[in-house]
Protein backbone atom coordinates (compact mmCIF):
# COMPACT_ATOMS: atom_id res chain seq x y z
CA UNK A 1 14.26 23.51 -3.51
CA UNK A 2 13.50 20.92 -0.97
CA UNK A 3 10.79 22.62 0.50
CA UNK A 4 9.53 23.46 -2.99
CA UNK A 5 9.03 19.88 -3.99
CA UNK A 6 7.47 18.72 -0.70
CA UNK A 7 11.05 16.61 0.21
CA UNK A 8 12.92 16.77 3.65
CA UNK A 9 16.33 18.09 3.92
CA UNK A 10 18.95 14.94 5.22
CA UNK A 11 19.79 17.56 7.94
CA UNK A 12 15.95 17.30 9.62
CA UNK A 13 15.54 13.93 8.96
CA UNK A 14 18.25 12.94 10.95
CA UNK A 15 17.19 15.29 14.05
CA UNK A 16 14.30 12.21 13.80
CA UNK A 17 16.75 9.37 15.45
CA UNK A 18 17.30 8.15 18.70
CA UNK A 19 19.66 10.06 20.88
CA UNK A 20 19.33 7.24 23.95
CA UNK A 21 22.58 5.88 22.52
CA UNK A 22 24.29 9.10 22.50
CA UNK A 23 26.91 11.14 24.65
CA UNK A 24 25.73 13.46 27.09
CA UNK A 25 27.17 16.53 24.96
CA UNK A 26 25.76 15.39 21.86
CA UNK A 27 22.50 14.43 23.31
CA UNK A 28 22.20 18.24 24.54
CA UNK A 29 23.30 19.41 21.10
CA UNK A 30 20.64 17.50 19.14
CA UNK A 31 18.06 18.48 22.07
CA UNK A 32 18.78 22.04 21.25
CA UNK A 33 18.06 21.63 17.77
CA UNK A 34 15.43 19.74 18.32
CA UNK A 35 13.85 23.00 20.44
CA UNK A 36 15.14 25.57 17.72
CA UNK A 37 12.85 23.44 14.74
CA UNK A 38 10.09 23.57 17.04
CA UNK A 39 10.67 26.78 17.65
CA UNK A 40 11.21 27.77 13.85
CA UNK A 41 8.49 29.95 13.65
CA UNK A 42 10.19 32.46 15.35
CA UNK A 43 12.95 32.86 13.25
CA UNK A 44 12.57 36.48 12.10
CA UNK A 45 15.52 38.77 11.98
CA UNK A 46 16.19 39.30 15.46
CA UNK A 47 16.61 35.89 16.06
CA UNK A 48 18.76 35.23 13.25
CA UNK A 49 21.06 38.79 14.11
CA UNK A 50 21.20 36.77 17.55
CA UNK A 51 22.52 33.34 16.31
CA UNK A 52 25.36 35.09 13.74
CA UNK A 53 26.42 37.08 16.61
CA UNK A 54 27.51 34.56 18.91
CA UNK A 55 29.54 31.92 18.02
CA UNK A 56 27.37 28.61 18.73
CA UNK A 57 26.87 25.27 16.88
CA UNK A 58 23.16 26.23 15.78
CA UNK A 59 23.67 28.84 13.43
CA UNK A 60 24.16 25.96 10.35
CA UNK A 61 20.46 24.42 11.52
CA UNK A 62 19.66 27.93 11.47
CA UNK A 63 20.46 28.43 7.97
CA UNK A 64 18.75 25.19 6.83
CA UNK A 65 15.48 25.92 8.19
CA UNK A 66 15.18 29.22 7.19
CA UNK A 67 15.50 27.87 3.44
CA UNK A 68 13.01 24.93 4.55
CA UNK A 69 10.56 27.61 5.97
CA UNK A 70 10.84 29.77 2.68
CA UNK A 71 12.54 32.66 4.81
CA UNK A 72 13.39 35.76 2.69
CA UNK A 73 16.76 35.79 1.52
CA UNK A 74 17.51 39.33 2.02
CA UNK A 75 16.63 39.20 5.67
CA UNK A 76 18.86 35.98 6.04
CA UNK A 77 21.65 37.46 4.18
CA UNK A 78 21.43 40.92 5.94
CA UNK A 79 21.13 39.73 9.19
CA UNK A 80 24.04 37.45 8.96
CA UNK A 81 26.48 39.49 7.81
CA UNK A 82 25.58 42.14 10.57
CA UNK A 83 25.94 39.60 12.84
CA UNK A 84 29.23 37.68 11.41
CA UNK A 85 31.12 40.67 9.81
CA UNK A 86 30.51 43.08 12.10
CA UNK A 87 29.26 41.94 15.83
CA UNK A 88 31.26 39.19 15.73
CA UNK A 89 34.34 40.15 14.22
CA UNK A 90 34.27 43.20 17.04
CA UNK A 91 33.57 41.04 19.85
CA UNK A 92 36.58 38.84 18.58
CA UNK A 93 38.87 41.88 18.13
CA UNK A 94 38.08 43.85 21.83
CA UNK A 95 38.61 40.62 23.07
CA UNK A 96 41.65 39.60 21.55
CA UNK A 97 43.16 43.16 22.12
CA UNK A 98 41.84 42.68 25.99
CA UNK A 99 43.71 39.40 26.70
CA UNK A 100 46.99 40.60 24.83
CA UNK A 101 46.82 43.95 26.73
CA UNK A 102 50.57 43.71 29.11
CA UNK A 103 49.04 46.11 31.50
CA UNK A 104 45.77 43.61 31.93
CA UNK A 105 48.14 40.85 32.11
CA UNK A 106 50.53 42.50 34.77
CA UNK A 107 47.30 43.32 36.98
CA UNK A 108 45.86 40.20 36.47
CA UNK A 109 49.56 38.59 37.60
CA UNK A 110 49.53 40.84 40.59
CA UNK A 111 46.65 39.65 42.22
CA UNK A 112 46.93 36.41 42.07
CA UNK A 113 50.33 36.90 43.66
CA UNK A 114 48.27 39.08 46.63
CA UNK A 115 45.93 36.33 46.35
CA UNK A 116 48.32 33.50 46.64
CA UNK A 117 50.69 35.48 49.37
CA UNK A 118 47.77 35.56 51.69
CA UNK A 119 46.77 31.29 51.40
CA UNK A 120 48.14 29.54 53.98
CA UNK A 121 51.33 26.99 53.00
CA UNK A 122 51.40 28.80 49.70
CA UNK A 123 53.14 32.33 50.49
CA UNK A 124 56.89 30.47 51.76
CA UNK A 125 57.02 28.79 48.09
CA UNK A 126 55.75 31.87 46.40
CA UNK A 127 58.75 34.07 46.22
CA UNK A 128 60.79 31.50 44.27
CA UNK A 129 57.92 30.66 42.24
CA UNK A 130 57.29 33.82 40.99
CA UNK A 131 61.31 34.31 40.35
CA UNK A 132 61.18 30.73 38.08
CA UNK A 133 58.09 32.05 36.33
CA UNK A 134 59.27 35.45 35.67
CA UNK A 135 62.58 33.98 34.33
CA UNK A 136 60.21 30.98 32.07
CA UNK A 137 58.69 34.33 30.46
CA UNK A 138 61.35 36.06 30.13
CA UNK A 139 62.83 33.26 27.98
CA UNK A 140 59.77 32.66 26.21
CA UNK A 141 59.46 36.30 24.83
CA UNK A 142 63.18 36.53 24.01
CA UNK A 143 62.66 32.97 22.09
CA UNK A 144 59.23 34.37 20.38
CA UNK A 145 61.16 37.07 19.08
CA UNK A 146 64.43 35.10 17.80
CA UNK A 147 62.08 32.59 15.76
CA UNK A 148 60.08 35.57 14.10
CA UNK A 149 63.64 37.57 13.32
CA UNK A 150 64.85 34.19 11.47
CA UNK A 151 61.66 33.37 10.12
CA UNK A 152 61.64 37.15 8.42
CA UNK A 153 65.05 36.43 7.31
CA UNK A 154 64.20 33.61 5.80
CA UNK A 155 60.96 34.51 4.00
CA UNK A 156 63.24 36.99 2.26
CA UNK A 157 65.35 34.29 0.76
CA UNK A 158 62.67 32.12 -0.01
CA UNK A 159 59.46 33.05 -1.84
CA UNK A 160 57.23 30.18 -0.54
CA UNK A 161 55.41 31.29 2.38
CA UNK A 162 52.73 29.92 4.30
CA UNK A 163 50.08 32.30 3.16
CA UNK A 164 50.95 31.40 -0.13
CA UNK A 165 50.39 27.82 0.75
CA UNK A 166 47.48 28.45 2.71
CA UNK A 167 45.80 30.50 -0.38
CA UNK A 168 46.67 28.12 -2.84
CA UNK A 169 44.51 25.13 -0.59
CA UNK A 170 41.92 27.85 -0.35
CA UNK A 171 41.51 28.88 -4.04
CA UNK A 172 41.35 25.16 -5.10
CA UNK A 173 39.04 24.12 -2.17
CA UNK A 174 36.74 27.14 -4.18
CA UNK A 175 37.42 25.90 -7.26
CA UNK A 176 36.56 22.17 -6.46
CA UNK A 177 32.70 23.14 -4.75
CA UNK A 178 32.44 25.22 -8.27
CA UNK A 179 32.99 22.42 -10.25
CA UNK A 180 30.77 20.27 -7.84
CA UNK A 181 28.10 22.50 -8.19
CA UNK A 182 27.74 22.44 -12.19
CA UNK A 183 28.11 19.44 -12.07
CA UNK A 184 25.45 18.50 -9.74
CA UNK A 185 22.98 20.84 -11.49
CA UNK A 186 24.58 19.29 -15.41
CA UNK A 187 23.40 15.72 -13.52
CA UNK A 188 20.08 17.39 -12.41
CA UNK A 189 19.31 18.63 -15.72
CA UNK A 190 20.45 15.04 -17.70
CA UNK A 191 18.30 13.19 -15.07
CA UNK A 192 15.41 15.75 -16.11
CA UNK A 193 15.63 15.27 -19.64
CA UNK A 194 16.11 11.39 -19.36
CA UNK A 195 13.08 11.06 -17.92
CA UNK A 196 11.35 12.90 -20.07
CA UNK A 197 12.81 10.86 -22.97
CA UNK A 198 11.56 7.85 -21.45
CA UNK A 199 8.49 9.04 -20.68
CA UNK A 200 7.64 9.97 -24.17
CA UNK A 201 8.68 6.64 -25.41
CA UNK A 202 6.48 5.03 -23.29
CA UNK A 203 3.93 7.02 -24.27
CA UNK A 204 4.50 6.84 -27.63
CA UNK A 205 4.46 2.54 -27.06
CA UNK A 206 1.47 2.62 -25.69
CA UNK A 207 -0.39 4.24 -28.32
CA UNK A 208 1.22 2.04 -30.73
CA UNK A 209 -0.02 -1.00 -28.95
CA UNK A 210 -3.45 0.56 -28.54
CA UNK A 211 -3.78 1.13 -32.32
CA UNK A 212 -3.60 -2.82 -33.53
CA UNK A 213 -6.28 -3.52 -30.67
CA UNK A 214 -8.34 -0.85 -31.90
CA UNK A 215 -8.33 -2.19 -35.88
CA UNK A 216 -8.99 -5.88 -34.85
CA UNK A 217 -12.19 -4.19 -32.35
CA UNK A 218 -13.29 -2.91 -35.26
């Protein structure tokens, strides 16, 4: 709509300011967006695949300039949710399924034991380092699994869970940008006809002020 009317979306505008007062990581983030509007023109359905697929904080500029360049909204939509729901969510899963993997984890832990038994001043402490750590997982597993034992007792006796919590703040957070939206566009449309109501008054005034100036011309 923006682009439609000839205005500039707050989002662009601000990529306009000074970044000499900014932090270093900011300053890189704004100079990336910077280079992704220039490079806007580009934004065909590779590159937008390429930005859903991997998480990164330009996707969102993304978005915006592919409604401000009047990019198709199939190929937006389609290439996003190739690249969110199913790229992304399978990169997410191998790796989350990699790092809880014991047998990774127990090769991983043996070799930075070979690593550490062969650095000088570290293999005399090692032994009894490895025992303390050993016995600090140990308790940590046996704790992990009391607290989720207790906590399924106790979701049995007591209906209020934290999903039901969590879907409650989600549901309303849905309901509030609903209610935002109509009524944003019930504004919109007021504004609209308000205007036009004063236009045709002032219209209509005019015309009656031209008439009395036209009788006494005459």
């Amino acid at each position: 709509t923006a682009s439609m009317s000839g205005q500039k979306v707050e989002e662009l505008a601000e990529l306009d300011a000074s970044i000499s007062k900014e932090g270093f990581l900011s300053s890189i983030l704004r100079r990336a967006k910077r280079w992704l509007m220039s490079h806007s023109q580009y934004l065909n359905f590779p590159t937008i695949l390429l930005l859903a697929s991997v998480p990164n904080p330009l996707f969102d500029l993304a978005g915006i300039l592919c409604g401000q360049f009047n990019v198709p909204f199939w190929k937006f939509f389609l290439a996003t949710l190739i690249g969110k729901a199913i790229i992304k969510v399978y990169m997410q899963t191998t790796l989350v399924i990699t790092l809880c993997n014991n047998q990774l984890l127990e090769l991983v832990e043996e070799r930075l034991v070979w690593v550490f038994s062969n650095s000088p001043g570290v293999s005399s402490i090692l032994p009894s380092l490895v025992t303390k750590l050993k016995t600090a997982k140990d308790k940590f597993l046996m704790a992990s699994v009391a607290t989720s034992a207790s906590s399924a007792a106790k979701g049995k006796k007591w209906n209020l869970s934290f999903s039901l919590i969590w879907n409650t703040v989600v549901w309303l957070m849905v309901v509030n940008f609903i209610v935002q939206i109509i009524t944003s566009t019930a504004q919109s449309y007021l504004k609209k006809q308000q205007e036009l109501e004063i236009s045709m008054k002032s219209s209509a005034t005019m015309s009656s002020a031209s008439e009395p100036a036209a009788g006494i011309s005459n």
